[in-house]
Protein backbone atom coordinates (compact mmCIF):
# COMPACT_ATOMS: atom_id res chain seq x y z
CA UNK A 1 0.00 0.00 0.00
CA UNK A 2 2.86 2.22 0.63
CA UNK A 3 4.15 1.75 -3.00
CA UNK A 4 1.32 2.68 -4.48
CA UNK A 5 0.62 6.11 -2.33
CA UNK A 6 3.92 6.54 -2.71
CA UNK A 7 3.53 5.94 -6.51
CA UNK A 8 0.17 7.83 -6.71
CA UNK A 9 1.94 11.04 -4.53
CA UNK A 10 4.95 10.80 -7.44
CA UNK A 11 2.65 11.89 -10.30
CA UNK A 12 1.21 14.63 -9.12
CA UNK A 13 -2.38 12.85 -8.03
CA UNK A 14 -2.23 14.24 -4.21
CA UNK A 15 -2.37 17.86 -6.42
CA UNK A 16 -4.90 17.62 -8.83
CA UNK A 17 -7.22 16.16 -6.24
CA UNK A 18 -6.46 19.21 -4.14
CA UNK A 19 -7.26 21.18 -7.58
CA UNK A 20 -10.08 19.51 -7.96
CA UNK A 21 -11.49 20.22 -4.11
CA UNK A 22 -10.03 24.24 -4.55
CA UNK A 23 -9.35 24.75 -7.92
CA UNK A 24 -6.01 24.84 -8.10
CA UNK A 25 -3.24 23.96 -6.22
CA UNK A 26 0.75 25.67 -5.63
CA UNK A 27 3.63 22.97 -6.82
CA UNK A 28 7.01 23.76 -6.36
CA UNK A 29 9.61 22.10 -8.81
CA UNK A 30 12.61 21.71 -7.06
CA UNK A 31 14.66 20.67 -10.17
CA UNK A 32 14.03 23.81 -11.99
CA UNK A 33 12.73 26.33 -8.81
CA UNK A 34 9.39 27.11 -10.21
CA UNK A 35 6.21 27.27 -9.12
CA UNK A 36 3.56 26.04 -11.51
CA UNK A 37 -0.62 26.22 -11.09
CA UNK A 38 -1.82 22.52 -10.57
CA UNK A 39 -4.97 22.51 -12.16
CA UNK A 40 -7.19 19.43 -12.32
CA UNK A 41 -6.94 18.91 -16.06
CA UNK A 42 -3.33 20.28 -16.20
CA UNK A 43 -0.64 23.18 -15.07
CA UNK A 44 1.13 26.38 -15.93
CA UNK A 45 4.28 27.94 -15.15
CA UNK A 46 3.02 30.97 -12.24
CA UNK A 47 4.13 34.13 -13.72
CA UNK A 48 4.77 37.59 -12.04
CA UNK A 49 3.11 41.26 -13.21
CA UNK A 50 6.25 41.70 -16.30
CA UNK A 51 5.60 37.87 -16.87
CA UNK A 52 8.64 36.32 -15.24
CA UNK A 53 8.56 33.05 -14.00
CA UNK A 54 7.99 33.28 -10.42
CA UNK A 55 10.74 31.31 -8.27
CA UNK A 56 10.04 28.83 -4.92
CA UNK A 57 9.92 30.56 -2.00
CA UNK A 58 8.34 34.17 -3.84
């Protein structure tokens, strides 16, 4: 059982659940350090007023 939450957890699933219960939820990517808009049919990179990219931790 612990696999497969772990597995579940891995691919974003624990997110778009929360998007679909709020709308939306906050990811950060640590590989990159960008925060993205979960969504629950998909994401986008979270942009800034002059459309930058807006870093973890912002």
């Amino acid at each position: 059982m612990i696999a497969t939450l772990l597995t579940l957890t891995a691919c974003g699933w624990v997110n778009r659940q929360i998007g679909y219960l709020t709308g939306y939820s906050l990811v950060c990517v640590e590989e990159t350090h960008v925060l993205y808009v979960q969504f629950p049919t998909g994401a986008a990179v979270l942009v800034d007023a002059d459309g930058k990219p807006k870093a973890c931790g912002q």
